[in-house]
Protein backbone atom coordinates (compact mmCIF):
# COMPACT_ATOMS: atom_id res chain seq x y z
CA UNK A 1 0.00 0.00 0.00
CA UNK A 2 1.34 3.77 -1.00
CA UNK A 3 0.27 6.57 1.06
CA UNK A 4 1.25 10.01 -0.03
CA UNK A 5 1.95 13.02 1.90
CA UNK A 6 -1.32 14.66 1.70
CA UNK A 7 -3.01 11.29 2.69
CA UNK A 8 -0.96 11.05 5.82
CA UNK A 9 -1.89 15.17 6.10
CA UNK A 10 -5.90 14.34 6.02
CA UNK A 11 -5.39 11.61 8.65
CA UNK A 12 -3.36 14.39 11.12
CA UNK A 13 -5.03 16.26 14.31
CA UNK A 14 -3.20 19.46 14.07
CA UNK A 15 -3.17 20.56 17.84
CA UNK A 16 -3.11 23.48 19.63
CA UNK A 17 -3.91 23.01 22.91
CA UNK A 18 -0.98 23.81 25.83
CA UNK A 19 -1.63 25.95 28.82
CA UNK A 20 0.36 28.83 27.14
CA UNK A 21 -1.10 28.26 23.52
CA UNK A 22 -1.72 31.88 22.49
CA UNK A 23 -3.39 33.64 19.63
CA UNK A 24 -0.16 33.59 17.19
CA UNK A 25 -0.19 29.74 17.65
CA UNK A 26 -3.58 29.68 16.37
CA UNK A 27 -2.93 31.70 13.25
CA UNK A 28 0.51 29.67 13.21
CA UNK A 29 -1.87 26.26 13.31
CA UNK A 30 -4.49 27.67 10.41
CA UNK A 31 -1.40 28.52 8.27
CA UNK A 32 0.29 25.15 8.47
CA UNK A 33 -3.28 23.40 8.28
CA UNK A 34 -3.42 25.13 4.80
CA UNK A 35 0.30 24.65 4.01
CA UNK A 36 0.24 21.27 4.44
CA UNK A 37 -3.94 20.24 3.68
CA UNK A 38 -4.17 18.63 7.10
CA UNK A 39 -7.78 17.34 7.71
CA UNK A 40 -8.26 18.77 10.99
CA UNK A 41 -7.12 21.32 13.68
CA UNK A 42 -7.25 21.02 17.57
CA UNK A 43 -7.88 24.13 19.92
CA UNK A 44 -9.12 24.53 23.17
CA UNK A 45 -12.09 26.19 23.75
CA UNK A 46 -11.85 29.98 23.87
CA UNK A 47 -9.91 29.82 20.25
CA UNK A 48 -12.85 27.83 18.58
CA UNK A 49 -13.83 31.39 17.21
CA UNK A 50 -10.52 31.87 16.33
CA UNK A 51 -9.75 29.28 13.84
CA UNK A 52 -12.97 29.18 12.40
CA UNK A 53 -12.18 32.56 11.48
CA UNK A 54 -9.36 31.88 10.32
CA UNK A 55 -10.30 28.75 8.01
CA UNK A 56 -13.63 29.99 7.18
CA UNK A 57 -12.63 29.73 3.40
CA UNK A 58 -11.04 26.03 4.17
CA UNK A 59 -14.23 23.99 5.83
CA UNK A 60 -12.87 20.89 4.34
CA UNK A 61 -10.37 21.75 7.30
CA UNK A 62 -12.44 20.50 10.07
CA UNK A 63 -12.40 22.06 13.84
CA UNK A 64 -12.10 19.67 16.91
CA UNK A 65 -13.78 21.23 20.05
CA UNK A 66 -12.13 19.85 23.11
CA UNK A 67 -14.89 18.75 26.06
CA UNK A 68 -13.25 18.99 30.41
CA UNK A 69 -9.58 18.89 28.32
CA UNK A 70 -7.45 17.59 30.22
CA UNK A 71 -8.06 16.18 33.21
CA UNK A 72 -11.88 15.09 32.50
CA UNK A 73 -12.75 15.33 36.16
CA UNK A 74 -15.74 17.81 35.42
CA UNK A 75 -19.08 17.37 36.34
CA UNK A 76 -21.16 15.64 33.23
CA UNK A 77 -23.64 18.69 33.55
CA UNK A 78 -20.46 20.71 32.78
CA UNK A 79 -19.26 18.07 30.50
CA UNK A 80 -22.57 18.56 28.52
CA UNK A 81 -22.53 22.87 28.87
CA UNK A 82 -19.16 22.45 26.78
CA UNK A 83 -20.34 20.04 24.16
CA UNK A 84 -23.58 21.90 23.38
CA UNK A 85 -21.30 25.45 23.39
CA UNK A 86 -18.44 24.18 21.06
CA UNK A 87 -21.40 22.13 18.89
CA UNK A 88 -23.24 25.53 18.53
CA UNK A 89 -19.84 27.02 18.28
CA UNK A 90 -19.18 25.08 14.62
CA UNK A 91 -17.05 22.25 16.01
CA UNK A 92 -17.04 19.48 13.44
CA UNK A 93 -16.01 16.93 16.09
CA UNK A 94 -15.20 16.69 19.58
CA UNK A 95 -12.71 15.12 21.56
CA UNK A 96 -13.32 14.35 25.07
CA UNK A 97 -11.88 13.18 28.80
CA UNK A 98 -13.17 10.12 30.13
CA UNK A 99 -13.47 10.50 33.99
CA UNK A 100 -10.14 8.54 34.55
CA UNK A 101 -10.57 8.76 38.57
CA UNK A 102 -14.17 7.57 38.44
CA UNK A 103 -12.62 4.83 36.02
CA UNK A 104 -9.89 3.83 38.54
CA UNK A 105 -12.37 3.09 41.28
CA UNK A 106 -14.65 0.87 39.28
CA UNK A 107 -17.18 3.09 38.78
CA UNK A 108 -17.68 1.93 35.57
CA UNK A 109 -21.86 3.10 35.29
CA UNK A 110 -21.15 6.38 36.22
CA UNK A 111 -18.29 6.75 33.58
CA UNK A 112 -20.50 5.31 30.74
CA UNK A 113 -23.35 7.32 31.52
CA UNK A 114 -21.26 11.05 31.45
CA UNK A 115 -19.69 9.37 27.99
CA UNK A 116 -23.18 8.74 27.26
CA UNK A 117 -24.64 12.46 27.87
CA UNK A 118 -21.80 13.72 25.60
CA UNK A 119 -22.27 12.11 22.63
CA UNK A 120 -26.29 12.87 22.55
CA UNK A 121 -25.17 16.13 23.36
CA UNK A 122 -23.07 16.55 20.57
CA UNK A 123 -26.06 15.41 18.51
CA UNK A 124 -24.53 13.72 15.92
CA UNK A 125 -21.12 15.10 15.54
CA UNK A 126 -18.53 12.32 15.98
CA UNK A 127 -17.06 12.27 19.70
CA UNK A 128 -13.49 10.59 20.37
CA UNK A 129 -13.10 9.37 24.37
CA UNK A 130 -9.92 10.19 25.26
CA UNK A 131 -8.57 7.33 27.85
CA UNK A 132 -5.45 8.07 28.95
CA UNK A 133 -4.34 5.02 28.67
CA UNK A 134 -0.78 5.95 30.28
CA UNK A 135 -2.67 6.14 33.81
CA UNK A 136 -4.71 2.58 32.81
CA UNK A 137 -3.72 -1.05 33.34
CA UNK A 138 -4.91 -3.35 30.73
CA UNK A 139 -8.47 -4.11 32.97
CA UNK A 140 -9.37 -0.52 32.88
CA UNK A 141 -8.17 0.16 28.79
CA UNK A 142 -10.97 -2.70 28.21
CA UNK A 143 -13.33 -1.20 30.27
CA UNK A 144 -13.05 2.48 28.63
CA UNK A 145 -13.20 0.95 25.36
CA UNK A 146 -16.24 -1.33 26.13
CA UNK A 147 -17.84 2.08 27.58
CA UNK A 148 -16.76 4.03 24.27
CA UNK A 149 -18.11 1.63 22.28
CA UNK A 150 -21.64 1.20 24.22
CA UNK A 151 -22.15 4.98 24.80
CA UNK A 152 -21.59 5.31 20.91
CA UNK A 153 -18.39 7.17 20.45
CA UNK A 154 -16.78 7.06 17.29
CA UNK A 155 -13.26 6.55 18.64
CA UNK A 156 -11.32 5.53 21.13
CA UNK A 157 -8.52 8.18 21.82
CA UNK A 158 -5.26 7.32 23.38
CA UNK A 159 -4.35 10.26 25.21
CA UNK A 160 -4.56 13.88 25.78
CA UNK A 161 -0.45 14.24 25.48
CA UNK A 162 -0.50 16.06 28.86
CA UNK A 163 0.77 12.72 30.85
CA UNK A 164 4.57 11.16 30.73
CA UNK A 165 4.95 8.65 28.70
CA UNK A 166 3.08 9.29 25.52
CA UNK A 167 1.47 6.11 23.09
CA UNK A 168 2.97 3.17 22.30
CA UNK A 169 2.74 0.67 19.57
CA UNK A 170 1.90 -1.83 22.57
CA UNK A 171 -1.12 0.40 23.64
CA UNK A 172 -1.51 0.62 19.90
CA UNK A 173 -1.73 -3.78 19.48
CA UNK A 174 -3.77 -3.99 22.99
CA UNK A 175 -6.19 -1.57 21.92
CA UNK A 176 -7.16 -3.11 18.77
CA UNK A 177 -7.45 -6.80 19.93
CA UNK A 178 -9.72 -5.12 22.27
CA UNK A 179 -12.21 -3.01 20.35
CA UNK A 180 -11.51 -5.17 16.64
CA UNK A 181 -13.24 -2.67 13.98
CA UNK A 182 -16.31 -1.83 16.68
CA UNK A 183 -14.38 1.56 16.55
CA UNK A 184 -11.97 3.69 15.54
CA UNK A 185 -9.00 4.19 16.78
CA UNK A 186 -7.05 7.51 17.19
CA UNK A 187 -3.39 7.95 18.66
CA UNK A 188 -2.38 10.57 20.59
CA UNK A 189 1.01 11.51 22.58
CA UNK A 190 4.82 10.94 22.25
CA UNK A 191 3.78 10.98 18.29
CA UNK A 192 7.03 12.55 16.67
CA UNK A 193 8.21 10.38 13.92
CA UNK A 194 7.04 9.14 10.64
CA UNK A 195 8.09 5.74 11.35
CA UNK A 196 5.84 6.05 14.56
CA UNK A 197 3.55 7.00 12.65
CA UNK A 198 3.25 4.37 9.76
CA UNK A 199 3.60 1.42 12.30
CA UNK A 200 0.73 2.56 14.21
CA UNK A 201 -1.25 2.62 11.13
CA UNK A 202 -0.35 -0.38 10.21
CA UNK A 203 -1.87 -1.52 13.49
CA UNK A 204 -5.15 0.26 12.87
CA UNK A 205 -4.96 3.88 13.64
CA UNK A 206 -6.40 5.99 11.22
CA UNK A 207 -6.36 8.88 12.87
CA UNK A 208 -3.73 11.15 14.68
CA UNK A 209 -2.95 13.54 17.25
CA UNK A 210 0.53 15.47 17.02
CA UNK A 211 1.18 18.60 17.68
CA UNK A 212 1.94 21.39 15.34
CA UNK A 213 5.70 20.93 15.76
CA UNK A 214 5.48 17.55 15.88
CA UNK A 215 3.20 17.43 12.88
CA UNK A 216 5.42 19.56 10.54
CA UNK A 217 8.07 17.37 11.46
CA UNK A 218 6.19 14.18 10.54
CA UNK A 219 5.10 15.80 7.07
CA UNK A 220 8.59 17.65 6.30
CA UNK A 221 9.93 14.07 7.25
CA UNK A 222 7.74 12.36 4.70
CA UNK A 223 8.17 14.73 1.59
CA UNK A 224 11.91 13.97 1.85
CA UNK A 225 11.66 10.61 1.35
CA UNK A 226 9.55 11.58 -1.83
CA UNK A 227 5.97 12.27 -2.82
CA UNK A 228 4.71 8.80 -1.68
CA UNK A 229 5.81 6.41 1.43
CA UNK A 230 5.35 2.51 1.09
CA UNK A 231 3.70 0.45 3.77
């Protein structure tokens, strides 16, 4: 199989989204979204404005809205204020925080049914559940992937990038013989190469979260190895 740069481009989540992310980063993150015709952009809440702004001539460049980003500990009436705001906002999709503490004491009914209250929240808009899965042990990955998949998320996410250790191809492989194709997967954290990259997708992620340094990297990366990369 040959994917070429733009391919690998439309399967990127530009982010935006540090504590000290600041307008310039946003028009920085709109201008490489164009450069390089990623498929979507990241940004946390006050700069949804922003970039839709700023790529109001690009909507094939679609906006991710991010819901209790990062620690997911908010209430799911909160939970639900932010998904109906970004929604009415013009997010395209939205990413959010699984209630890892709630997950980590087995309170596994209470976790589905704030995952649940999202997604008919975002009425209809795809939702990824990020599940940190560097603060999970393989019992509680299967749980937040059997809740994903029951509340009807569209993905499971790997990570916000905010916790040490990033994703790993091992998350990657347990993930998958977890979930099969009931859902999609997206990676997220400690993404930096293109080689990173193309083995995780080889494993079954079709989507990505990088950063925009990160992401330029990747993509500068794979045009020098030529228009098209080999898997």
């Amino acid at each position: 199989m040959v994917l070429t740069v733009r391919d690998i481009a439309q399967m990127f989540d530009l982010s935006c989204v540090r504590t000290n992310s600041n307008e310039a980063d946003i028009k920085a993150l709109a201008e490489n979204a164009r450069r390089y015709d990623c498929g979507h952009v990241s940004v946390m809440q006050c700069f949804v404005p922003g970039i839709k702004e700023l790529l109001s001539d690009r909507p094939d460049i679609k906006v991710i809205g991010n819901v209790s980003f990062p620690s997911g500990s908010d209430s799911t009436s909160v939970k639900v204020f932010q998904a109906v705001e970004l929604r009415d906002a013009g997010c395209d999709e939205l990413d959010m925080v699984i209630n890892v503490g709630k997950l980590l004491s087995g309170r596994y009914r209470e976790v589905e049914d704030d995952v649940r209250a999202v997604v008919e929240a975002a009425d209809g808009l795809p939702v990824k559940v990020i599940i940190e899965v560097s603060c999970l042990g393989r019992k509680e990955i299967e749980m937040a992937c059997e809740i994903s998949i029951r509340a009807g998320a569209a993905y499971v996410k790997t990570g916000t990038g905010w916790m040490p250790g990033g994703t790993t191809t091992e998350d990657i492989k347990l993930i998958r013989s977890i979930v099969g194709d009931r859902i999609k997967i997206k990676a997220s954290g400690g993404i930096r190469t293109l080689d990173t990259l193309l083995e995780m997708y080889r494993l079954g992620v079709t989507r990505f979260g990088v950063n925009m340094r990160s992401g330029i990297a990747i993509l500068d990366e794979c045009i020098a190895r030529g228009s098209e990369v080999v898997i």
